[in-house]
PDB file of N, CA and C in Angstrom:
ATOM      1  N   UNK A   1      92.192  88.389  70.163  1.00  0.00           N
ATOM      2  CA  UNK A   1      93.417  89.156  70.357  1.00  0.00           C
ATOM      3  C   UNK A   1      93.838  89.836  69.057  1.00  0.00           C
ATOM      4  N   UNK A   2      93.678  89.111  67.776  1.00  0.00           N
ATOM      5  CA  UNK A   2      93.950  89.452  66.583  1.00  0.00           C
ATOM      6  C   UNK A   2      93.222  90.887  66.302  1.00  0.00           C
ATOM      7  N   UNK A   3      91.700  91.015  66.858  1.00  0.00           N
ATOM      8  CA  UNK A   3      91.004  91.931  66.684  1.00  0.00           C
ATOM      9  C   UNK A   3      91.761  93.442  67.129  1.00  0.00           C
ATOM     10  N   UNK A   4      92.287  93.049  68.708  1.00  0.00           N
ATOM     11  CA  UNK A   4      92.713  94.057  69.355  1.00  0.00           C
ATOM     12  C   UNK A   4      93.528  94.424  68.833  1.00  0.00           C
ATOM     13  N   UNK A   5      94.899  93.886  68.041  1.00  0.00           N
ATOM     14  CA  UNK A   5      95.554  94.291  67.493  1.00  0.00           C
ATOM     15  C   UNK A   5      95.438  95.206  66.603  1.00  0.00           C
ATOM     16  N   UNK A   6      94.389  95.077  65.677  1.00  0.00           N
ATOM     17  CA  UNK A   6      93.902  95.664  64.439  1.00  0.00           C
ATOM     18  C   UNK A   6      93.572  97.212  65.219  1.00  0.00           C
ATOM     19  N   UNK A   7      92.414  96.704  66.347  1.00  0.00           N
ATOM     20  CA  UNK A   7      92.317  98.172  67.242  1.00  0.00           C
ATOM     21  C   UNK A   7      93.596  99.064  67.287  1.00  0.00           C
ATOM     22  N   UNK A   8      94.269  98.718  67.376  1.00  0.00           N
ATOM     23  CA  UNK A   8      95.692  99.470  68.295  1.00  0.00           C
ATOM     24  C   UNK A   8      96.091 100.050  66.825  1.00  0.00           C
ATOM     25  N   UNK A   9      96.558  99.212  65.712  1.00  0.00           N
ATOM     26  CA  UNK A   9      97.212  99.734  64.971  1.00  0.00           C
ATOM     27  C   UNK A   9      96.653 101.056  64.086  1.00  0.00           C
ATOM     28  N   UNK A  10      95.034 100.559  64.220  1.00  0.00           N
ATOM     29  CA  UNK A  10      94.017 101.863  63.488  1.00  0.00           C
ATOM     30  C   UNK A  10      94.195 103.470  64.657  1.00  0.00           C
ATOM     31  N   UNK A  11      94.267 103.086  66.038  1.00  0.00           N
ATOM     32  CA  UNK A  11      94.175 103.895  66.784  1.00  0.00           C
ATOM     33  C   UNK A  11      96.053 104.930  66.815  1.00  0.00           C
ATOM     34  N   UNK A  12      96.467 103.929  66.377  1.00  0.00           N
ATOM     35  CA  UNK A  12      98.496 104.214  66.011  1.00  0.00           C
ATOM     36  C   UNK A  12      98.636 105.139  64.707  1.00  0.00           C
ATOM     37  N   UNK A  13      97.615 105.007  63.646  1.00  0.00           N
ATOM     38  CA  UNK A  13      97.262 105.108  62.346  1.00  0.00           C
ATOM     39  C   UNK A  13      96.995 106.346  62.381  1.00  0.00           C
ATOM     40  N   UNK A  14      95.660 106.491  63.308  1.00  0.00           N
ATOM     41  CA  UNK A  14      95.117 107.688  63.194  1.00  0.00           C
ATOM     42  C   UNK A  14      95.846 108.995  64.357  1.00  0.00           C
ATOM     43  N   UNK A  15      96.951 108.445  65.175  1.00  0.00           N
ATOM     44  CA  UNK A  15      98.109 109.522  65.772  1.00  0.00           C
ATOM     45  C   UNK A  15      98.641 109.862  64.545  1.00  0.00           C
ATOM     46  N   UNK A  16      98.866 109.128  64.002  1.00  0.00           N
ATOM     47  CA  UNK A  16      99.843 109.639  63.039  1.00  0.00           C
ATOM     48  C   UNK A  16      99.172 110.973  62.032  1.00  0.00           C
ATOM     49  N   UNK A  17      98.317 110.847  61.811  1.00  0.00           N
ATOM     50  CA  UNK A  17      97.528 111.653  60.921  1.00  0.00           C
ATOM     51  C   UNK A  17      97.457 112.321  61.468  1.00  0.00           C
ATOM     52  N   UNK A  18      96.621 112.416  62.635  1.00  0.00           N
ATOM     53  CA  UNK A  18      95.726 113.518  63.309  1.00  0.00           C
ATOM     54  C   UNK A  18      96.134 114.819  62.877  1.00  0.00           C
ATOM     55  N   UNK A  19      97.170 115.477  62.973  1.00  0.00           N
ATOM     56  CA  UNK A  19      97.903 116.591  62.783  1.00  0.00           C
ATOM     57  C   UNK A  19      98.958 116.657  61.389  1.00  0.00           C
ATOM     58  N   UNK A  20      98.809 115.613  60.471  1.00  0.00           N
ATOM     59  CA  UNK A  20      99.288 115.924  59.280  1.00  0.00           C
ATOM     60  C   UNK A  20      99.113 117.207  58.704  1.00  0.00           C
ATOM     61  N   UNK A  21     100.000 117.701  58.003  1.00  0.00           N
ATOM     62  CA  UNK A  21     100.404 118.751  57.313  1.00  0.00           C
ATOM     63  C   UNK A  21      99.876 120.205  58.136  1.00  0.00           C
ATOM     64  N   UNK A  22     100.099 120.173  59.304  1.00  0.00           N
ATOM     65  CA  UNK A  22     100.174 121.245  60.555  1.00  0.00           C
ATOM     66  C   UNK A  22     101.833 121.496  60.824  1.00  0.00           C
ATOM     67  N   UNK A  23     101.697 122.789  61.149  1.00  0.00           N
ATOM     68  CA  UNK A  23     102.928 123.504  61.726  1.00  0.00           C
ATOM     69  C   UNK A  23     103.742 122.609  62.793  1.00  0.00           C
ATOM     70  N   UNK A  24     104.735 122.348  63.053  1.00  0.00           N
ATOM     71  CA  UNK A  24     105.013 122.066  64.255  1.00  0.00           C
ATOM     72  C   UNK A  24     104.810 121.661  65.493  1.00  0.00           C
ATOM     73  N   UNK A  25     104.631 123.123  66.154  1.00  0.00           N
ATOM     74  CA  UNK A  25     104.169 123.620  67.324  1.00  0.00           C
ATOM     75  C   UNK A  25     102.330 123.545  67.347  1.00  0.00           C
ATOM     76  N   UNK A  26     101.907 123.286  66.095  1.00  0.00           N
ATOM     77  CA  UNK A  26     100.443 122.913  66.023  1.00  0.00           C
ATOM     78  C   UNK A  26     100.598 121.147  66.640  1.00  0.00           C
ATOM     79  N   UNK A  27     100.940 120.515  65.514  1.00  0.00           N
ATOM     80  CA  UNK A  27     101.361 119.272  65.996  1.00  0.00           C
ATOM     81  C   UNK A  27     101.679 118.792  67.130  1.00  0.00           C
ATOM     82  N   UNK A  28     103.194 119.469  67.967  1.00  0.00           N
ATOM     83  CA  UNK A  28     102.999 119.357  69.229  1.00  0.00           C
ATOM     84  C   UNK A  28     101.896 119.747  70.107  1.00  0.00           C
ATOM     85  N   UNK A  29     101.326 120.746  70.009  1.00  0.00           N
ATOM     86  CA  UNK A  29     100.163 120.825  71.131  1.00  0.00           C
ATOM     87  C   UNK A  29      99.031 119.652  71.215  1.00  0.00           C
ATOM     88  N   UNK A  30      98.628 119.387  69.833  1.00  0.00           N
ATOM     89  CA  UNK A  30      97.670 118.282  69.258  1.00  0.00           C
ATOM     90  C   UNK A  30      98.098 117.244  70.053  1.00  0.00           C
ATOM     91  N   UNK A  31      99.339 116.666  70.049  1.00  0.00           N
ATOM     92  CA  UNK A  31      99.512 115.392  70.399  1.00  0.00           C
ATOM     93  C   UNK A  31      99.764 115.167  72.047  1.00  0.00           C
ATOM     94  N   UNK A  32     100.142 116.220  72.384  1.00  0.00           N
ATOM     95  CA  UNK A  32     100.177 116.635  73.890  1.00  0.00           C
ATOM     96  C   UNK A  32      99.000 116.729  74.503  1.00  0.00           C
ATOM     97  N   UNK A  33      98.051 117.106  73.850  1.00  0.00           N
ATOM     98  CA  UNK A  33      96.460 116.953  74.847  1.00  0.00           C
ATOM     99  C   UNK A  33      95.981 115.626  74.439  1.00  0.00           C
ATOM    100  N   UNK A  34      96.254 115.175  73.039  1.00  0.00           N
ATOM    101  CA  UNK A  34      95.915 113.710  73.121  1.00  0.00           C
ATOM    102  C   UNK A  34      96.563 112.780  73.893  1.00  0.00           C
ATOM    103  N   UNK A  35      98.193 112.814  74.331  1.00  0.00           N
ATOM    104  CA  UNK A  35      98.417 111.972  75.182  1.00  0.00           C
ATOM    105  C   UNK A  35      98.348 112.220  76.351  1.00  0.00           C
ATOM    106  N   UNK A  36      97.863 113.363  76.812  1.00  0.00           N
ATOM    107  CA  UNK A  36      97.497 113.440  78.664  1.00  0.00           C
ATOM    108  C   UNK A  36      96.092 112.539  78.706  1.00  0.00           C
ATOM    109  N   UNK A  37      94.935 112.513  77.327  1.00  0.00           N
ATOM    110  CA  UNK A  37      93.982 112.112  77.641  1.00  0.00           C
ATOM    111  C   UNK A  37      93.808 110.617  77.604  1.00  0.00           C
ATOM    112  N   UNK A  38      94.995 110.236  76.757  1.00  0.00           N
ATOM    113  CA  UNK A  38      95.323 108.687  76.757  1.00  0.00           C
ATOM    114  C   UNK A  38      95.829 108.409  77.780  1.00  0.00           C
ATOM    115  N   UNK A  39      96.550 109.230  78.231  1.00  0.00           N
ATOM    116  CA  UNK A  39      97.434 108.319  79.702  1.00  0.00           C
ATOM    117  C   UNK A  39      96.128 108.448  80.972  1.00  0.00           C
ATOM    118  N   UNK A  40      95.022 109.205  81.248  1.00  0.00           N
ATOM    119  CA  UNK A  40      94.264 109.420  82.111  1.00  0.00           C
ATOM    120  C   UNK A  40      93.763 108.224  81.756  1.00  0.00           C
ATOM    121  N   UNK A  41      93.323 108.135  80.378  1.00  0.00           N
ATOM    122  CA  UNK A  41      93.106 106.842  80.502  1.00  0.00           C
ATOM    123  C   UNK A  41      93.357 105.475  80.345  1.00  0.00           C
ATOM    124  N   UNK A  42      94.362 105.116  80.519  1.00  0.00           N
ATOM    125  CA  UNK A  42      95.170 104.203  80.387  1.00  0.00           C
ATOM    126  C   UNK A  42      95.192 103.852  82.322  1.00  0.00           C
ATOM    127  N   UNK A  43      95.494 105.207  82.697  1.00  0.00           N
ATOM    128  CA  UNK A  43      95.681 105.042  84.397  1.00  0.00           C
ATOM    129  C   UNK A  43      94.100 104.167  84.822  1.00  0.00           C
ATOM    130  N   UNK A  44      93.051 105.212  84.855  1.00  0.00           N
ATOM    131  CA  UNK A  44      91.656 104.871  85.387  1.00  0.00           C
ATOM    132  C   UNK A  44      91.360 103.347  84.849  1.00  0.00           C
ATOM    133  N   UNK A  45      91.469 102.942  83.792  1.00  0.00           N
ATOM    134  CA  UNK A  45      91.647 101.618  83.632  1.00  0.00           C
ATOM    135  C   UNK A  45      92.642 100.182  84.543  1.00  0.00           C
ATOM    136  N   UNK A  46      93.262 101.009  84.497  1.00  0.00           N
ATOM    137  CA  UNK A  46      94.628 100.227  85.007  1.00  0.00           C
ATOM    138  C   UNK A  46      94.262  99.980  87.222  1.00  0.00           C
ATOM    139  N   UNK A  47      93.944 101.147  87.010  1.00  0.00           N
ATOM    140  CA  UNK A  47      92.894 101.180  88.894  1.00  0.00           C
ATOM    141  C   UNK A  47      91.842 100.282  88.852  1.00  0.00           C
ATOM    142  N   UNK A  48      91.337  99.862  87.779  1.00  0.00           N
ATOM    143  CA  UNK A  48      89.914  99.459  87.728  1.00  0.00           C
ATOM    144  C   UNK A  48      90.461  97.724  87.867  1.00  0.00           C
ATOM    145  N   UNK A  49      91.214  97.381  87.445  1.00  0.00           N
ATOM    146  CA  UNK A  49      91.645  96.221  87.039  1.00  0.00           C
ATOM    147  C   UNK A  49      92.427  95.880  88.140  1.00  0.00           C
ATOM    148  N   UNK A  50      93.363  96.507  88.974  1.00  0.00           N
ATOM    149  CA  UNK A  50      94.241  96.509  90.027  1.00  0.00           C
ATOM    150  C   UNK A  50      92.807  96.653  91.098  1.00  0.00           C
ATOM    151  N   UNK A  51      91.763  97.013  91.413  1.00  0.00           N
ATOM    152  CA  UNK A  51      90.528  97.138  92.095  1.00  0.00           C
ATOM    153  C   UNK A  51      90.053  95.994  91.754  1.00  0.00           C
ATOM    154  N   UNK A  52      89.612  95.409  90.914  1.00  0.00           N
ATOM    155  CA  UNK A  52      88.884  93.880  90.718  1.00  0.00           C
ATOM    156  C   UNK A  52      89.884  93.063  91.244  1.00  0.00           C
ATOM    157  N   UNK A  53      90.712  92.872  91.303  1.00  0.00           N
ATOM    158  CA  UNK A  53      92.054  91.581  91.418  1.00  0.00           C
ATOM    159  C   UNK A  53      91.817  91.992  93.327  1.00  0.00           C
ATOM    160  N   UNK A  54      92.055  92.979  93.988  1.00  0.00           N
ATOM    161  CA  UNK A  54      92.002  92.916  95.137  1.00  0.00           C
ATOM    162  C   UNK A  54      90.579  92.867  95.857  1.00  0.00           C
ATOM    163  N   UNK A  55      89.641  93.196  95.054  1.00  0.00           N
ATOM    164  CA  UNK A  55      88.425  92.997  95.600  1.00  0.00           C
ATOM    165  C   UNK A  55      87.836  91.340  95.586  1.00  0.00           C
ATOM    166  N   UNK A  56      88.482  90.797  94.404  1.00  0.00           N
ATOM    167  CA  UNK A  56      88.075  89.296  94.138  1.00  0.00           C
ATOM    168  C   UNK A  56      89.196  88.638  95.276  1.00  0.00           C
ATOM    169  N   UNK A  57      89.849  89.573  96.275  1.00  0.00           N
ATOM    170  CA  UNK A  57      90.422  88.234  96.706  1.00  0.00           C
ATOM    171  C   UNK A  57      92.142  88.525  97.084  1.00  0.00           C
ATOM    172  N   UNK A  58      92.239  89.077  96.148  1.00  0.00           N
ATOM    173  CA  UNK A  58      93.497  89.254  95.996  1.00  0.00           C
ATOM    174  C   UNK A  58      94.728  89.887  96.992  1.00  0.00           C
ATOM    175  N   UNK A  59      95.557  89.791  97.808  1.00  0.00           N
ATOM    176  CA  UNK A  59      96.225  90.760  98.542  1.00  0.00           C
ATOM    177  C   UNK A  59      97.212  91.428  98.138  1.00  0.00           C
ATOM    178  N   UNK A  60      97.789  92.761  98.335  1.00  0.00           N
ATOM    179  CA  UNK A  60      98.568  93.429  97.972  1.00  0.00           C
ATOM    180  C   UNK A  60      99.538  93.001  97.203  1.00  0.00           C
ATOM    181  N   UNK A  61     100.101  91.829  98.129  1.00  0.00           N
ATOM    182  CA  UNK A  61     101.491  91.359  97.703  1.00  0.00           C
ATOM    183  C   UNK A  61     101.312  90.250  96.918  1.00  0.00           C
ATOM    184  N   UNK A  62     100.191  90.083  96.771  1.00  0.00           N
ATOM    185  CA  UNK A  62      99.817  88.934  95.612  1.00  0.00           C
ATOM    186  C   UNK A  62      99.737  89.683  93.876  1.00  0.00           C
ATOM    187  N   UNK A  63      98.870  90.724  94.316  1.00  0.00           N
ATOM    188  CA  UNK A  63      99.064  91.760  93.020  1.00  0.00           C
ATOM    189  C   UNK A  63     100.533  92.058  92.864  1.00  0.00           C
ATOM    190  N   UNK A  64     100.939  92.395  93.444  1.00  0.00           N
ATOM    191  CA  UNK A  64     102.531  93.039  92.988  1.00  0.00           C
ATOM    192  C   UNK A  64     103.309  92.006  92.253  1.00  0.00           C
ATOM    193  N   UNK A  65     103.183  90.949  93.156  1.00  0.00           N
ATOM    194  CA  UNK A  65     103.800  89.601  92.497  1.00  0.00           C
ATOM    195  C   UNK A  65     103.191  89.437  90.660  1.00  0.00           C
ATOM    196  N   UNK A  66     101.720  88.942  90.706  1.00  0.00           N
ATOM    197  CA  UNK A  66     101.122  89.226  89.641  1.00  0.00           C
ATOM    198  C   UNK A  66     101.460  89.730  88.443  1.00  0.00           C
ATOM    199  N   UNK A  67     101.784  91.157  88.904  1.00  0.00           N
ATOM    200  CA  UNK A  67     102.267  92.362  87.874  1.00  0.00           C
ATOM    201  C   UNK A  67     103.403  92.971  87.796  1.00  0.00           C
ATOM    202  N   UNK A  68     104.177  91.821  88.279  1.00  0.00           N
ATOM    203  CA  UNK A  68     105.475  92.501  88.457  1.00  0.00           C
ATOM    204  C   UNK A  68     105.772  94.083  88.943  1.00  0.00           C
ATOM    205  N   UNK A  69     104.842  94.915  90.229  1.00  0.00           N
ATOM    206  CA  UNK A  69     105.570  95.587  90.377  1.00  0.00           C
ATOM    207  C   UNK A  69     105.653  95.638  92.248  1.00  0.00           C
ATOM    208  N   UNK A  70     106.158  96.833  92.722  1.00  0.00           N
ATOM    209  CA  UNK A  70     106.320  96.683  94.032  1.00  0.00           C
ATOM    210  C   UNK A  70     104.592  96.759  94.824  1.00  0.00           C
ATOM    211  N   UNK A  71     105.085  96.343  96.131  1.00  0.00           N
ATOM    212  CA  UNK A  71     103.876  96.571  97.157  1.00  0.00           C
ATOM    213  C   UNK A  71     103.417  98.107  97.085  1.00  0.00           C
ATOM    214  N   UNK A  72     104.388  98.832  97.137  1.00  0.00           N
ATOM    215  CA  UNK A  72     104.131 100.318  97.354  1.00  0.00           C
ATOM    216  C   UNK A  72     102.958 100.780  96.294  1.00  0.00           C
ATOM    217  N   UNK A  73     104.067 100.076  95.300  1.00  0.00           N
ATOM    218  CA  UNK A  73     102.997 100.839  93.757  1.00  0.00           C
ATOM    219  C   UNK A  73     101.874 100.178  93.834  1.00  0.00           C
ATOM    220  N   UNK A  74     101.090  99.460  94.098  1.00  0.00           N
ATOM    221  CA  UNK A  74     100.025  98.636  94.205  1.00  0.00           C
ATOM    222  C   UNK A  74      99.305  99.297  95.179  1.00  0.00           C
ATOM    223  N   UNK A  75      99.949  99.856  96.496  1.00  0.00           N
ATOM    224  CA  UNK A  75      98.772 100.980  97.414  1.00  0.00           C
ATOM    225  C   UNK A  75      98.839 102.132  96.514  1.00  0.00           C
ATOM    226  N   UNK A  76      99.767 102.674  95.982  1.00  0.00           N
ATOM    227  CA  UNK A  76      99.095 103.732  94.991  1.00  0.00           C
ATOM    228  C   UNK A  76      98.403 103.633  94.281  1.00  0.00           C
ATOM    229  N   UNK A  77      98.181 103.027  93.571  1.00  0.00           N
ATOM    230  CA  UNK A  77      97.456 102.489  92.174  1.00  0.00           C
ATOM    231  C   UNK A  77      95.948 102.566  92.572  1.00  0.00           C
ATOM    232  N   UNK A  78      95.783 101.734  93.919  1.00  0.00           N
ATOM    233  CA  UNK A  78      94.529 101.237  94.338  1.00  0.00           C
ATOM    234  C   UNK A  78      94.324 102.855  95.709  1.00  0.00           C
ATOM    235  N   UNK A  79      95.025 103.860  96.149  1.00  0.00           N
ATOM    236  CA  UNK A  79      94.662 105.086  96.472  1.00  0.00           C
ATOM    237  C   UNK A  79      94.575 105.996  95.411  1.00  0.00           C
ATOM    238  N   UNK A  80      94.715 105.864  94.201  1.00  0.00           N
ATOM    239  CA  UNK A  80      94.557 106.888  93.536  1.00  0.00           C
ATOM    240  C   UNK A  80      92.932 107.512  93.621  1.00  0.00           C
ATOM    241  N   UNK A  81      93.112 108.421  93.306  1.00  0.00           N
ATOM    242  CA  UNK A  81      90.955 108.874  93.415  1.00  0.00           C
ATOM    243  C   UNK A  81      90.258 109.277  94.605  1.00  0.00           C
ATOM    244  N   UNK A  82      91.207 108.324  95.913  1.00  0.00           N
ATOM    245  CA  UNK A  82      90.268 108.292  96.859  1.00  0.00           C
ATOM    246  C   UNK A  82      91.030 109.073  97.948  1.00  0.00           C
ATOM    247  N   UNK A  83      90.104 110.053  98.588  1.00  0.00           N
ATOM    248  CA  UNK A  83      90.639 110.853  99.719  1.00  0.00           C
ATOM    249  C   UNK A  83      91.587 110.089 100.889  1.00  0.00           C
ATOM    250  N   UNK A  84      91.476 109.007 100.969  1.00  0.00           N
ATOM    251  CA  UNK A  84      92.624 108.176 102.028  1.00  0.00           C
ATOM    252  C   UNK A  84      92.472 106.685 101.454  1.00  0.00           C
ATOM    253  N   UNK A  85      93.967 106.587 101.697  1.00  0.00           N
ATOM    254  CA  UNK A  85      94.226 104.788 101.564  1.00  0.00           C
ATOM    255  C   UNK A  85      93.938 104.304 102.236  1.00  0.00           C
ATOM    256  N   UNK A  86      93.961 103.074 101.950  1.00  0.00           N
ATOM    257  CA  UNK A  86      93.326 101.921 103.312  1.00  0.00           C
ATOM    258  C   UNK A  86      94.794 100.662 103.121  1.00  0.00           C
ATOM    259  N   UNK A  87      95.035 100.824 104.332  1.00  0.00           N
ATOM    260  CA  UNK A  87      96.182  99.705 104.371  1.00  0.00           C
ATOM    261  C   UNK A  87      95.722  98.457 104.388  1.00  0.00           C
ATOM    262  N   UNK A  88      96.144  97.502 104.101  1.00  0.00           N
ATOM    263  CA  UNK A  88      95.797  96.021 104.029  1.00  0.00           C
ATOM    264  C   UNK A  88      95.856  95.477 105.225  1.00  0.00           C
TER     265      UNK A  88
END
């Protein structure tokens, strides 16, 4: 866990830089395509993991419980990507 930490803070480290001594509006754009590409992936991860827990077993309302969030958000999570949901 200690490791991951170190991850995060180098990866926190290097936001910060990325766009040092840039204009502004340089800066903002920079950090704006970097965080759409972090949050894509932050999401596809987050499906992948919400997909193992219900594939091992798991039911909807067991995940939600789990992760503290609602039933609803848990059929989204696990329809994202795919041309139709599948109800439980």
């Amino acid at each position: 866990m200690e490791d991951q930490a170190e991850e995060v803070q180098r990866v926190l480290d290097a936001i910060d830089a990325i766009a040092e001594g840039q204009p502004p509006a340089e800066r903002a754009r920079q950090l704006a395509a970097m965080m759409g590409s972090a949050q894509e992936r932050f999401r596809q991860r987050r499906q992948q993991a919400v997909r193992e827990m219900h594939e091992g077993g798991m039911t909807y309302r067991q995940i939600a419980m789990e992760l503290d969030i609602s039933f609803g958000r848990v059929r989204q999570i696990l329809a994202e990507g795919t041309s139709s949901s599948a109800a439980e």
